[in-house]
N, C-alpha and C. Protein backbone atom coordinates (compact mmCIF):
# COMPACT_ATOMS: atom_id res chain seq x y z
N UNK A 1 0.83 -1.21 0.00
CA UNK A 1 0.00 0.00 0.00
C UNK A 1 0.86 1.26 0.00
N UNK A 2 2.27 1.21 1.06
CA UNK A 2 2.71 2.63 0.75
C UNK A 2 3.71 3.24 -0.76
N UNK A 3 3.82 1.96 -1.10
CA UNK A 3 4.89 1.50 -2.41
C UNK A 3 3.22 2.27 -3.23
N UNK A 4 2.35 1.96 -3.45
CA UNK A 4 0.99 2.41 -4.48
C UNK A 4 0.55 3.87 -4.26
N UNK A 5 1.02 4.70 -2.63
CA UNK A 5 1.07 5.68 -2.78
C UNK A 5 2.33 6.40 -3.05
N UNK A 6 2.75 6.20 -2.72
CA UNK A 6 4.62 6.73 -3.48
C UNK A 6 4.25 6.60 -5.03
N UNK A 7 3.83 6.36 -5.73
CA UNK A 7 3.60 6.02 -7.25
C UNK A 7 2.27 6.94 -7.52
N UNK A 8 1.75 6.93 -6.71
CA UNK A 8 0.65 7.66 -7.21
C UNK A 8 1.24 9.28 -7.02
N UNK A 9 1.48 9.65 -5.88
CA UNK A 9 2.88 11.20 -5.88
C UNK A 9 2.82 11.45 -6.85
N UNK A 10 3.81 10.44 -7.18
CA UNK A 10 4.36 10.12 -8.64
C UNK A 10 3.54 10.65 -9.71
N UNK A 11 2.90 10.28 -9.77
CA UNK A 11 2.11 10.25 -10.88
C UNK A 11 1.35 11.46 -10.84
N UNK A 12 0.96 12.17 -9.68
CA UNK A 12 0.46 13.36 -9.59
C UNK A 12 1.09 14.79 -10.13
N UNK A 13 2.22 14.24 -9.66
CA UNK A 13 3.66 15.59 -9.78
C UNK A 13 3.59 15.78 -11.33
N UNK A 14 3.91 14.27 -12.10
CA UNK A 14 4.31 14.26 -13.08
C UNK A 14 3.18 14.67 -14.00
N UNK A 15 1.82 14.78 -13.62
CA UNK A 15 0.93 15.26 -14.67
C UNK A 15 0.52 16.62 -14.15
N UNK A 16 1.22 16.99 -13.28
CA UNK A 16 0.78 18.50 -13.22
C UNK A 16 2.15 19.18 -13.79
N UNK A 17 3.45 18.51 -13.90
CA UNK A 17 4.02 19.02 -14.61
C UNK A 17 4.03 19.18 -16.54
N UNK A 18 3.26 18.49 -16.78
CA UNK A 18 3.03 18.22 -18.14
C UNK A 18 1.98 19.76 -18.34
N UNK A 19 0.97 19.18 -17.65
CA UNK A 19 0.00 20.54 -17.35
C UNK A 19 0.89 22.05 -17.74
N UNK A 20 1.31 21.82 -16.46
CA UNK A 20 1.88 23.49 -16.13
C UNK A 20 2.75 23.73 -17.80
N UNK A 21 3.53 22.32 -18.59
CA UNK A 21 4.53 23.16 -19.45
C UNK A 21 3.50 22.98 -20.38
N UNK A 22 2.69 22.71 -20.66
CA UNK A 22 1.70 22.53 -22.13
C UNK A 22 1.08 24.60 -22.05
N UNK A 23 0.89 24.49 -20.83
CA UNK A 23 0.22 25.57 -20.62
C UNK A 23 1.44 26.83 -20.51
N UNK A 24 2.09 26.55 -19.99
CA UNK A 24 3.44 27.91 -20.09
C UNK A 24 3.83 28.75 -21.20
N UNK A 25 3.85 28.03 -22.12
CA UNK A 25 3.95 28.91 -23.75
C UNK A 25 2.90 29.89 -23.84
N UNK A 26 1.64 29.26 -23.66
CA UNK A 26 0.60 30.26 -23.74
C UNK A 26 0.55 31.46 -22.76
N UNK A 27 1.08 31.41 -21.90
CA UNK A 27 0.73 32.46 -20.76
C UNK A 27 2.51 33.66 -20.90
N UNK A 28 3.36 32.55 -21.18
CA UNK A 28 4.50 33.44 -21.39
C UNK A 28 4.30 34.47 -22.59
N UNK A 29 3.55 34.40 -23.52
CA UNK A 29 2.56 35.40 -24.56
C UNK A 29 2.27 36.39 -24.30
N UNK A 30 1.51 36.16 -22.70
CA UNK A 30 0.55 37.28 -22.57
C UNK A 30 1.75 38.40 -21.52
N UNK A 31 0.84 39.41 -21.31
CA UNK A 31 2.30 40.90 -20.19
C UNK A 31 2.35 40.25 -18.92
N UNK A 32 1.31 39.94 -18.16
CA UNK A 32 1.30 39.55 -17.01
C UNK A 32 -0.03 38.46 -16.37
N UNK A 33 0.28 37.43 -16.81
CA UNK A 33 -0.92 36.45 -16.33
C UNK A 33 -0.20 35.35 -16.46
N UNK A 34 0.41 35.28 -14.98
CA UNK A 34 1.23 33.64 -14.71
C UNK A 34 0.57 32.93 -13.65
N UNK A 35 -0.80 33.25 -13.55
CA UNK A 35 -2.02 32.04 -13.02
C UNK A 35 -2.69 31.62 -13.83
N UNK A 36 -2.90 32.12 -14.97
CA UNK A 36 -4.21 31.26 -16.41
C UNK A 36 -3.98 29.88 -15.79
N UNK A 37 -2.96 29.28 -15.78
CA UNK A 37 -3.26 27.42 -16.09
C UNK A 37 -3.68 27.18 -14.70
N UNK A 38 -3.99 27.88 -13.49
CA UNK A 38 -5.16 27.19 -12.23
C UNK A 38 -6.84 27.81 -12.66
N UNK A 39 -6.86 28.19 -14.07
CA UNK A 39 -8.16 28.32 -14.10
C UNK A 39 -8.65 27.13 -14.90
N UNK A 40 -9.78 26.71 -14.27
CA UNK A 40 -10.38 24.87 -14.87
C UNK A 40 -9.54 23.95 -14.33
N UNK A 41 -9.40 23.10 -15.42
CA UNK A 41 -9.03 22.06 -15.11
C UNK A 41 -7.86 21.95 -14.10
N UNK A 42 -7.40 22.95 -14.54
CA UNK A 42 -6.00 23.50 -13.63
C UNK A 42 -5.83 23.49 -12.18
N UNK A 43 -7.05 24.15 -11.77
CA UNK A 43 -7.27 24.15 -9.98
C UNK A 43 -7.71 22.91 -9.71
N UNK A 44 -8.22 21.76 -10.36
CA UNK A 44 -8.61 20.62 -9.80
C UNK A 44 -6.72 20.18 -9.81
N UNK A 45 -5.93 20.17 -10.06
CA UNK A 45 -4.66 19.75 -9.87
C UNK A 45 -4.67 19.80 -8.15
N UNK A 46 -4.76 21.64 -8.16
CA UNK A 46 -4.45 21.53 -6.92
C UNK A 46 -5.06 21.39 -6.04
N UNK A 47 -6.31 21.29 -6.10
CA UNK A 47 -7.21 19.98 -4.80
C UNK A 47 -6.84 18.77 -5.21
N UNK A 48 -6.15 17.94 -5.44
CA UNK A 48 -5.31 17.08 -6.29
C UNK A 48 -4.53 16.90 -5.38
N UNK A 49 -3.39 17.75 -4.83
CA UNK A 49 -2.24 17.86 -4.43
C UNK A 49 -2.74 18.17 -3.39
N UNK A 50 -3.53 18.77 -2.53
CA UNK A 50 -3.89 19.51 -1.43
C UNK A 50 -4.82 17.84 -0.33
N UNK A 51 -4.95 17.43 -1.45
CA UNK A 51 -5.61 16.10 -1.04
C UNK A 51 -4.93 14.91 -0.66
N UNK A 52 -3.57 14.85 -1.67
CA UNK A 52 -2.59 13.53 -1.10
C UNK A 52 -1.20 14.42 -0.58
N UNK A 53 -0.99 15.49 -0.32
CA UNK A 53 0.31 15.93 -0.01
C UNK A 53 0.29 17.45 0.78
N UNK A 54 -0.46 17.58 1.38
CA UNK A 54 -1.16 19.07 1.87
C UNK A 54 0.15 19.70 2.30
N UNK A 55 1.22 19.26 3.14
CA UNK A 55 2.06 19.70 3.40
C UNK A 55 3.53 20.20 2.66
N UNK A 56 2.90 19.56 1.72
CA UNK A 56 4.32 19.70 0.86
C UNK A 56 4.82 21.02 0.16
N UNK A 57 5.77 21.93 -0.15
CA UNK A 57 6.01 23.51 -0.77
C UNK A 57 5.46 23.27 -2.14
N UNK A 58 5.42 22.27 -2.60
CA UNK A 58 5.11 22.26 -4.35
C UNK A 58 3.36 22.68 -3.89
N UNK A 59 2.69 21.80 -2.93
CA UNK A 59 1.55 22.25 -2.97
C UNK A 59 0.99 24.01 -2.70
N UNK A 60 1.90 24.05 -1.59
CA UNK A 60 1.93 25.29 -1.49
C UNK A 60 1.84 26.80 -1.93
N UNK A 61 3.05 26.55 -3.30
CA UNK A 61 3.08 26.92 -4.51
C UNK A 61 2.04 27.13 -5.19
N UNK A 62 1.04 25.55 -5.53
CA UNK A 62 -0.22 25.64 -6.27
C UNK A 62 -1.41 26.69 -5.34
N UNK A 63 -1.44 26.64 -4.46
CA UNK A 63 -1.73 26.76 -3.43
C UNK A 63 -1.97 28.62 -3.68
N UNK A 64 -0.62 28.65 -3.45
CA UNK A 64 -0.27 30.66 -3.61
C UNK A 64 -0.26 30.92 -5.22
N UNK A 65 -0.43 30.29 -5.71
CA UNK A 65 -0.95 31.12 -7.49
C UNK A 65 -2.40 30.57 -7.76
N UNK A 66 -3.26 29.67 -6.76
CA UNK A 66 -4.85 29.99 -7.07
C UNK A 66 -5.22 30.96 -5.95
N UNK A 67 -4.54 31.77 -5.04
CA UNK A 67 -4.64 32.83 -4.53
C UNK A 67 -4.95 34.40 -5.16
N UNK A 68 -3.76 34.14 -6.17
CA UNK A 68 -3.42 34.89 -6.86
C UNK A 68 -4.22 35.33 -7.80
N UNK A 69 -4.86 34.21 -8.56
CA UNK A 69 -5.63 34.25 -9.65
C UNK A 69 -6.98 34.92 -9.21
N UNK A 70 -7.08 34.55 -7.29
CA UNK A 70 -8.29 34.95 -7.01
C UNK A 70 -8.51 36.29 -6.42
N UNK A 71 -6.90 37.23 -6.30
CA UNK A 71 -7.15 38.24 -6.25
C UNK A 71 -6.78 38.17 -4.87
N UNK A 72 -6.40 37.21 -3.94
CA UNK A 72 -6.13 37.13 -2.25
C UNK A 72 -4.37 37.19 -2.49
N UNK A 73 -3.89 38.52 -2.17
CA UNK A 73 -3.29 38.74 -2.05
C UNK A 73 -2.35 38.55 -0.97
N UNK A 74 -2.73 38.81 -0.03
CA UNK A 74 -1.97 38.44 1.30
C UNK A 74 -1.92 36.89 1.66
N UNK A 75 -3.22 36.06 0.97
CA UNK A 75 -2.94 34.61 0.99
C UNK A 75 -1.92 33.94 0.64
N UNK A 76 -2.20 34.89 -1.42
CA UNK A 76 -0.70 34.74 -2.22
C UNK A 76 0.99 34.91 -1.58
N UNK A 77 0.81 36.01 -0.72
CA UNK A 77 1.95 35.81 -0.19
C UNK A 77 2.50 35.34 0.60
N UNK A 78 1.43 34.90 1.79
CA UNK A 78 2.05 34.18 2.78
C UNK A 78 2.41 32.37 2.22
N UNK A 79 1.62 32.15 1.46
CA UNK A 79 1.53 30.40 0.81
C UNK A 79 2.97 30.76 0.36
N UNK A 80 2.80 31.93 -0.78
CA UNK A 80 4.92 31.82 -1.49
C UNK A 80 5.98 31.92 -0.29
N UNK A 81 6.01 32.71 0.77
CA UNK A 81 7.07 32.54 1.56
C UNK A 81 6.82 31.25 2.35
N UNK A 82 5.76 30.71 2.56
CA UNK A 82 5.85 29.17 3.14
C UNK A 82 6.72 28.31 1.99
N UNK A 83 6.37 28.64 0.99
CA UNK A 83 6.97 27.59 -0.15
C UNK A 83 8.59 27.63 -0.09
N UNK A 84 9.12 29.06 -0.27
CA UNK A 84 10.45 29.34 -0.30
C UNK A 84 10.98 28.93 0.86
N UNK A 85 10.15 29.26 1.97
CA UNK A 85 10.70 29.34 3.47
C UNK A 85 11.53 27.79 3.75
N UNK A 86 11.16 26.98 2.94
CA UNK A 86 11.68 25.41 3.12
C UNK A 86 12.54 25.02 2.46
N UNK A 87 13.27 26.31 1.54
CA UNK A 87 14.41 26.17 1.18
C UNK A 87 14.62 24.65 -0.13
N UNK A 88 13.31 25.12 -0.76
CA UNK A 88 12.84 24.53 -1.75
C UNK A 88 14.03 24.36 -2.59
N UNK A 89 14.13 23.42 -3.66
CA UNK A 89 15.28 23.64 -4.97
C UNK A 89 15.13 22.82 -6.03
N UNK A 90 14.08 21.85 -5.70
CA UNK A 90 13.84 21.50 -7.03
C UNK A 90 12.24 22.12 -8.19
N UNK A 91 12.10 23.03 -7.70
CA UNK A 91 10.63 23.23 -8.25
C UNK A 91 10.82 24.21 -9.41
N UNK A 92 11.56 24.44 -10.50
CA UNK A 92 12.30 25.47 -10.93
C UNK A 92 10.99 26.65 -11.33
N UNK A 93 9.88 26.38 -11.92
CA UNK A 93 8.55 26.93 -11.97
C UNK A 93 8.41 28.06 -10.70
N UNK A 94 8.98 27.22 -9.42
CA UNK A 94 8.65 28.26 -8.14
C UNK A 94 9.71 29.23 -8.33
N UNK A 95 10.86 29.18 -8.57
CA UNK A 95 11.98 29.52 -8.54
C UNK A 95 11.88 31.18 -9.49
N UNK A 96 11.45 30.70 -10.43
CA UNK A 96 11.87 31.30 -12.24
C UNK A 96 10.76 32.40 -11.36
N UNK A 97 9.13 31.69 -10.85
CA UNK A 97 7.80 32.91 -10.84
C UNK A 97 8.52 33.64 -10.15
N UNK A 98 9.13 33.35 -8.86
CA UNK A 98 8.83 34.44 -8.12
C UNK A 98 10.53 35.35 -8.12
N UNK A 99 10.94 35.28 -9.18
CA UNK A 99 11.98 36.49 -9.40
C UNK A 99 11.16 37.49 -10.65
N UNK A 100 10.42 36.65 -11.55
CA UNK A 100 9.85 36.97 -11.87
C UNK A 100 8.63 38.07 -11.20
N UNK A 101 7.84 37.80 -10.47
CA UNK A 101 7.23 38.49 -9.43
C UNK A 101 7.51 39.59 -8.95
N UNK A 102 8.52 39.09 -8.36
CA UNK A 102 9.67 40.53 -7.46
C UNK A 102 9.65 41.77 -8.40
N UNK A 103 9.99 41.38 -9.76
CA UNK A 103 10.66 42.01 -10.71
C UNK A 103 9.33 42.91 -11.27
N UNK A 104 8.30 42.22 -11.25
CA UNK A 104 6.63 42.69 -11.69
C UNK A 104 6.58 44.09 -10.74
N UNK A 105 7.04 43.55 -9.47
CA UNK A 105 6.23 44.10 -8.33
C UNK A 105 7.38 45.49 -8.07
N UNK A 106 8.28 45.25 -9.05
CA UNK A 106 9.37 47.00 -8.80
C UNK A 106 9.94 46.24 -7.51
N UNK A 107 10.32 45.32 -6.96
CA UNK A 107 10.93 45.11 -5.47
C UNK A 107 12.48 45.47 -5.83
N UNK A 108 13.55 45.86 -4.79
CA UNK A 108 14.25 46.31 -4.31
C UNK A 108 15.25 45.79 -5.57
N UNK A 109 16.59 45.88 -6.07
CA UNK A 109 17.80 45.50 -7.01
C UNK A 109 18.17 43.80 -5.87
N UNK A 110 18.66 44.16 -4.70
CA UNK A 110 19.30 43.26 -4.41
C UNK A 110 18.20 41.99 -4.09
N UNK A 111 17.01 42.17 -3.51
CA UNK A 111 16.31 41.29 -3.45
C UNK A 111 15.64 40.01 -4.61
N UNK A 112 15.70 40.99 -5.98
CA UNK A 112 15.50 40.25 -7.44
C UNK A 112 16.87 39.50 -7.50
N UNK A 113 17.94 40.28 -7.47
CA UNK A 113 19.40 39.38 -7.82
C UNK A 113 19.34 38.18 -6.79
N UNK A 114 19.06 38.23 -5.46
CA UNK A 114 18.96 37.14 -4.62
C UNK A 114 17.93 36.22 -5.51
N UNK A 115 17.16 36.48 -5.47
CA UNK A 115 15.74 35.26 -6.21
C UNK A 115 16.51 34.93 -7.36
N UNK A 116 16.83 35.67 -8.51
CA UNK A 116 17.60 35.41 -9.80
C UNK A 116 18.93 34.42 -9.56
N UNK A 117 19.51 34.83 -8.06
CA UNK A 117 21.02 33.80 -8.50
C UNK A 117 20.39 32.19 -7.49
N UNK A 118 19.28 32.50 -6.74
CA UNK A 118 18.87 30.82 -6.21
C UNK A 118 18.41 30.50 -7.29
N UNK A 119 17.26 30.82 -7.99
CA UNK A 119 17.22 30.06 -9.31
C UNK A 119 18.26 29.58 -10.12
N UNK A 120 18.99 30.21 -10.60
CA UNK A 120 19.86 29.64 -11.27
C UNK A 120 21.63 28.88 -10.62
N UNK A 121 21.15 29.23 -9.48
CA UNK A 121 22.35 28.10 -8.42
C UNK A 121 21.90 26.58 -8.61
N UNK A 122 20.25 26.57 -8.75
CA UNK A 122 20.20 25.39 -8.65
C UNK A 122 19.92 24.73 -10.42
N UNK A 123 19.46 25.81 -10.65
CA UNK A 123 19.00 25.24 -12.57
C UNK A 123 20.05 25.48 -13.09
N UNK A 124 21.46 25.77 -13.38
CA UNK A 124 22.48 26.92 -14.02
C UNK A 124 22.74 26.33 -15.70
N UNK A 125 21.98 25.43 -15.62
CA UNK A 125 21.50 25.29 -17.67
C UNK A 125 20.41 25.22 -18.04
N UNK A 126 19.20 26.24 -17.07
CA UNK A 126 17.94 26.64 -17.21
C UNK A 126 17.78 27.68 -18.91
N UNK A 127 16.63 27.06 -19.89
CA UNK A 127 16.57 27.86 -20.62
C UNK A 127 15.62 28.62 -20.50
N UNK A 128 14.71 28.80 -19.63
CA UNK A 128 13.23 29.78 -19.07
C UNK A 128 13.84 30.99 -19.51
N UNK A 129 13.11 32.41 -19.51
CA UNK A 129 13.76 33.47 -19.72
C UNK A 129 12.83 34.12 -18.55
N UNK A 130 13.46 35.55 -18.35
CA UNK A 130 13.14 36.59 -17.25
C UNK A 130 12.36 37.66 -18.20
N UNK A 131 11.44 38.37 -18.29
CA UNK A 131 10.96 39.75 -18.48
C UNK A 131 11.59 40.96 -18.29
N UNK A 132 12.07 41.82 -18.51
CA UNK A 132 12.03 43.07 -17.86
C UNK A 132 11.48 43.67 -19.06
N UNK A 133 10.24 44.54 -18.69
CA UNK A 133 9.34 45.34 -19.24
C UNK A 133 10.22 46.87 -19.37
N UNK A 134 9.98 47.39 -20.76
CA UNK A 134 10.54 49.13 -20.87
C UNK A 134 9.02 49.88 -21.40
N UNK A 135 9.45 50.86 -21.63
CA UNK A 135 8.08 51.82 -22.05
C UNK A 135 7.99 51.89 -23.58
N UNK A 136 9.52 51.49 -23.74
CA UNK A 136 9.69 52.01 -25.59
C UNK A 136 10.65 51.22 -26.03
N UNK A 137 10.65 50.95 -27.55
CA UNK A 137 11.64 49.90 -27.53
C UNK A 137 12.74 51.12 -29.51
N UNK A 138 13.60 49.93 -29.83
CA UNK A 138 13.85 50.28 -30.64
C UNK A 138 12.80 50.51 -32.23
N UNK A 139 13.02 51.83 -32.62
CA UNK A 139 12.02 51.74 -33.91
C UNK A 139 12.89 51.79 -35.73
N UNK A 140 13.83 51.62 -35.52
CA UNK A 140 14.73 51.22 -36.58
C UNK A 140 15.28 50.23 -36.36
N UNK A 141 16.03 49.43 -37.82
CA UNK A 141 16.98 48.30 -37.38
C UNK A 141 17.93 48.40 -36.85
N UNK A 142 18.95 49.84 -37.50
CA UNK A 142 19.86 50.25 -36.76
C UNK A 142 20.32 50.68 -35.12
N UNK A 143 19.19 50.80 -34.41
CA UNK A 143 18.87 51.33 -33.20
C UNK A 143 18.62 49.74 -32.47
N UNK A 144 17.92 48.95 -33.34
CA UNK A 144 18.02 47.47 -32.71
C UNK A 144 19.60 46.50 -32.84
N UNK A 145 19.84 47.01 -33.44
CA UNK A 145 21.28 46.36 -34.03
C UNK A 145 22.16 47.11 -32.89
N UNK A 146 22.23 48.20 -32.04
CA UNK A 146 23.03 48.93 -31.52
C UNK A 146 22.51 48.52 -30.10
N UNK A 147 21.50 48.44 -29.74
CA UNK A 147 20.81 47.31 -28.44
C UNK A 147 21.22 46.11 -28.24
N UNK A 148 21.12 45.28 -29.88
CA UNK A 148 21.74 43.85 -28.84
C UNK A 148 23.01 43.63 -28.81
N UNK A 149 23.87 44.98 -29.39
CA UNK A 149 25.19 44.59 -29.25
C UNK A 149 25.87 45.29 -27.98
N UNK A 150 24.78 46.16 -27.61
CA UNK A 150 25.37 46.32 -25.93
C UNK A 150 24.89 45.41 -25.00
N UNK A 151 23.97 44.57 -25.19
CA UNK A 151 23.43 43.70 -24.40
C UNK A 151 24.64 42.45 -24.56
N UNK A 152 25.20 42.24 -25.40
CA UNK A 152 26.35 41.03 -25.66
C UNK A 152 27.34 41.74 -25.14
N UNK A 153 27.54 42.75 -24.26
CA UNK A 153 28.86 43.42 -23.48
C UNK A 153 28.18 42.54 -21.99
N UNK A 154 27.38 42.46 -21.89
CA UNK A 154 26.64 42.14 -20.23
C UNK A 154 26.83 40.74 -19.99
N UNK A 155 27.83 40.64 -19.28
CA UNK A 155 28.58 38.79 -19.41
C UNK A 155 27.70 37.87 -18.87
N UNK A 156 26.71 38.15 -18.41
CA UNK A 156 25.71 37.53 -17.28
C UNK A 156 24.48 37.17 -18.30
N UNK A 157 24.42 38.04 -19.59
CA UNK A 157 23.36 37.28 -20.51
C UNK A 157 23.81 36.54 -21.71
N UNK A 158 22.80 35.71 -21.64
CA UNK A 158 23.22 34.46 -22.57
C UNK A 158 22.71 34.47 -23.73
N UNK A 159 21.40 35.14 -23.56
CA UNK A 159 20.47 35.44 -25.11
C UNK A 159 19.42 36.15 -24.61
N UNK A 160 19.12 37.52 -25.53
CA UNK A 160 17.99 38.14 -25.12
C UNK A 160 16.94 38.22 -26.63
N UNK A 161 16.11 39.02 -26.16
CA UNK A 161 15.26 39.44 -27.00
C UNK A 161 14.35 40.42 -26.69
N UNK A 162 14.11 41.43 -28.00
CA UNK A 162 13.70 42.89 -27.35
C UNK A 162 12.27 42.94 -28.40
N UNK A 163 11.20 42.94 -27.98
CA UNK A 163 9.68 43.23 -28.54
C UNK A 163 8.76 43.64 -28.19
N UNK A 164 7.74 44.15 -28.93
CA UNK A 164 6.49 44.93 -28.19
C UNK A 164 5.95 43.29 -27.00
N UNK A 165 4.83 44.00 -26.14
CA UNK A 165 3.68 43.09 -25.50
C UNK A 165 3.15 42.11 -26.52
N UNK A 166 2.84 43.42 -27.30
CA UNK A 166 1.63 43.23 -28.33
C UNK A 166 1.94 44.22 -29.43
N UNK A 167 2.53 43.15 -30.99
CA UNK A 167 2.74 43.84 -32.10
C UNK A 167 1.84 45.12 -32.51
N UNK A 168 1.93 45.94 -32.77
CA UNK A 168 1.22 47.26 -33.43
C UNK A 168 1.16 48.10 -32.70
N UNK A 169 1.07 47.69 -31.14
CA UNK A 169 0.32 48.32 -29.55
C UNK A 169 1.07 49.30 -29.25
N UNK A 170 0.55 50.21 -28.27
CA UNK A 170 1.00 51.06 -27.30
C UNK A 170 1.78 50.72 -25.93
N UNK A 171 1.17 49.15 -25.69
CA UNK A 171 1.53 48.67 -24.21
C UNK A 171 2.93 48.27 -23.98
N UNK A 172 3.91 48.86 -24.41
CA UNK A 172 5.32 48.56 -24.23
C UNK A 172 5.92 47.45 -24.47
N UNK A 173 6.94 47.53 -24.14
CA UNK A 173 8.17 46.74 -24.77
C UNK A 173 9.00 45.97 -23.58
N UNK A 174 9.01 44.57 -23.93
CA UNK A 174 9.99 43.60 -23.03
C UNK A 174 10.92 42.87 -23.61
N UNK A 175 12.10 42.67 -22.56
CA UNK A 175 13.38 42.67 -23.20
C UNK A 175 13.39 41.02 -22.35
N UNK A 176 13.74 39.89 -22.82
CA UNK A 176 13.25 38.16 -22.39
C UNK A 176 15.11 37.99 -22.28
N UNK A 177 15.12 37.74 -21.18
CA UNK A 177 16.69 37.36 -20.81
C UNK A 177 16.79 35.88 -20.73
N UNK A 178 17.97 35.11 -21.18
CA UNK A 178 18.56 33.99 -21.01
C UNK A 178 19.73 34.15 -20.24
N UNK A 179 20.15 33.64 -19.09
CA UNK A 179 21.07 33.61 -18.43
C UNK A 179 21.89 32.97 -18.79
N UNK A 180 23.80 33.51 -18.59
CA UNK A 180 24.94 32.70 -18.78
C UNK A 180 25.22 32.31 -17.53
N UNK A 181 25.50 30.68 -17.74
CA UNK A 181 26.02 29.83 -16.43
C UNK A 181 27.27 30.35 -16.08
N UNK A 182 27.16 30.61 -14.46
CA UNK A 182 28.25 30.90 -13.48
C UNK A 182 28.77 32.87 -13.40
N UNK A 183 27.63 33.14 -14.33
CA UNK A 183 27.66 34.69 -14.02
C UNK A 183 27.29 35.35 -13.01
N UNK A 184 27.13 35.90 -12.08
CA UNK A 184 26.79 36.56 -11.06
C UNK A 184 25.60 37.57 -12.02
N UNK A 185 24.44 37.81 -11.64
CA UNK A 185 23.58 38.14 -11.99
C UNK A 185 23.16 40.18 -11.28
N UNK A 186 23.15 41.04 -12.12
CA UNK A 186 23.02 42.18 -11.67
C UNK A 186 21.75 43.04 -12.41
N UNK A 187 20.84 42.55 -11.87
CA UNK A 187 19.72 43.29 -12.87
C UNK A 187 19.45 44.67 -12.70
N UNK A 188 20.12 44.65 -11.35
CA UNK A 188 19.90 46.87 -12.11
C UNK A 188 20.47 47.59 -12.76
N UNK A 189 21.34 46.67 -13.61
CA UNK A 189 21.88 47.25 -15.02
C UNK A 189 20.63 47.47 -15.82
N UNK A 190 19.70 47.12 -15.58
CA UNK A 190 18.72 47.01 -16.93
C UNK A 190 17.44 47.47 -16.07
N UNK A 191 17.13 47.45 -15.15
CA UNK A 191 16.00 48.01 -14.36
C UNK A 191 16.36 49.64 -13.51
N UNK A 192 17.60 49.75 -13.11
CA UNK A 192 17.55 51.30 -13.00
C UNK A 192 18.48 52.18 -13.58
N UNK A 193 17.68 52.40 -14.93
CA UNK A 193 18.53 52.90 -15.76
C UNK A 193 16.54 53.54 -16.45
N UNK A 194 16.76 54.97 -17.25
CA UNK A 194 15.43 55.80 -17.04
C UNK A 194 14.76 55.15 -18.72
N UNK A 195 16.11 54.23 -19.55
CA UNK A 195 15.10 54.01 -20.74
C UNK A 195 16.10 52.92 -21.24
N UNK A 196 15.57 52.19 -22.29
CA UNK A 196 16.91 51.45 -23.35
C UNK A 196 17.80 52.38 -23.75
N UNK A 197 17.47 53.48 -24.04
CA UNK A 197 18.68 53.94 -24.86
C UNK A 197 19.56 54.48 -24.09
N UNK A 198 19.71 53.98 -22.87
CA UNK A 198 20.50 54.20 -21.96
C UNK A 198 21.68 53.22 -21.91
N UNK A 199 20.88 51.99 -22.61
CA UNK A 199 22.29 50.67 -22.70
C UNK A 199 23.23 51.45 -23.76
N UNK A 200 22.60 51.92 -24.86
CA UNK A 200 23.47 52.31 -25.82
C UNK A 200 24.59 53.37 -25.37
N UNK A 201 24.13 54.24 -25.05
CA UNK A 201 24.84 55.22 -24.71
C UNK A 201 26.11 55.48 -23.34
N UNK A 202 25.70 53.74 -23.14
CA UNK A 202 26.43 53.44 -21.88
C UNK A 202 28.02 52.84 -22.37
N UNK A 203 27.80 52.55 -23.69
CA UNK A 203 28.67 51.83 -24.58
C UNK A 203 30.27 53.11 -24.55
């Protein structure tokens, strides 16, 4: 019997991870909606998990992003620092959101670089990418051509990419970072600085 629940875990983890990456492409699309996949079928996962593993940070996790989705904010946060608080390291999803998060939420330079270098202490050939949102992006090729070649001065990125939200739109421009393994990570090179054309001119 405990050999049939150990397998069933098993089997839980592993189809909510299928879940979560079937669904990740779609939501990495949108500016800011990294709860879509606990809506439907999605939240039955996590009465799922809440049912054979209540204690566990992965649940937790599920736990603090159907918070989120529901607008319980202070729920959302206390479930994520329970999750982290256990000094989690294999959940890379928990890892990636909530630097991600930090980074949403304007939180402090050193506090994002902390979240940014545990993630990648433990993933450090993670290909996920990071966001950082600008107001304006390049509107020539030449002006894009002069962006990613100051961005290839920044030893800590591995591959970026610079595009509207939303082609045609008004709603700004995000720059999708790939991290280089064993770089020390400094994102207020790129978050306090007043525009892009500030990388250039930094050259």
């Amino acid at each position: 019997m405990s050999r049939f629940r150990r397998y069933r875990i098993l089997i839980v983890v592993y189809s909510i991870g299928i879940f979560v990456g079937v669904r990740e492409y779609s939501i990495s699309q949108t500016r800011d909606q990294p709860v879509d996949f606990l809506t439907g079928e999605g939240s039955g996962f996590t009465d799922v998990m809440m049912g054979v593993n209540p204690e566990d940070p992965d649940t937790d996790f599920l736990r603090a992003m159907r918070a989120l989705s529901e607008a319980d904010e202070e729920g959302f946060s206390q479930l994520l620092e329970k999750a982290l608080s256990s000094d989690i390291k294999h959940n890379e999803l928990l890892l990636q959101f909530h630097a991600q998060h930090l980074l949403n939420q304007g939180a402090e330079t050193p506090e994002i670089n902390r979240a940014l270098g545990r993630w990648h202490e433990n993933f450090p050939f993670s290909e996920r990418v990071i966001s950082v949102p600008f107001a304006t992006g390049p509107t020539t090729a030449y002006e894009a051509l002069l962006l990613e070649d100051a961005l290839t001065n920044i030893p800590w990125i591995a591959d970026s990419a610079f595009d509207p939200y939303v082609q045609g739109s008004a709603d700004g421009w995000r720059l999708r970072l790939m991290f280089r393994r064993g770089e020390e990570i400094d994102i207020g090179r790129l978050t306090e600085i007043p525009s892009w054309e500030s990388l250039i001119s930094r050259q």
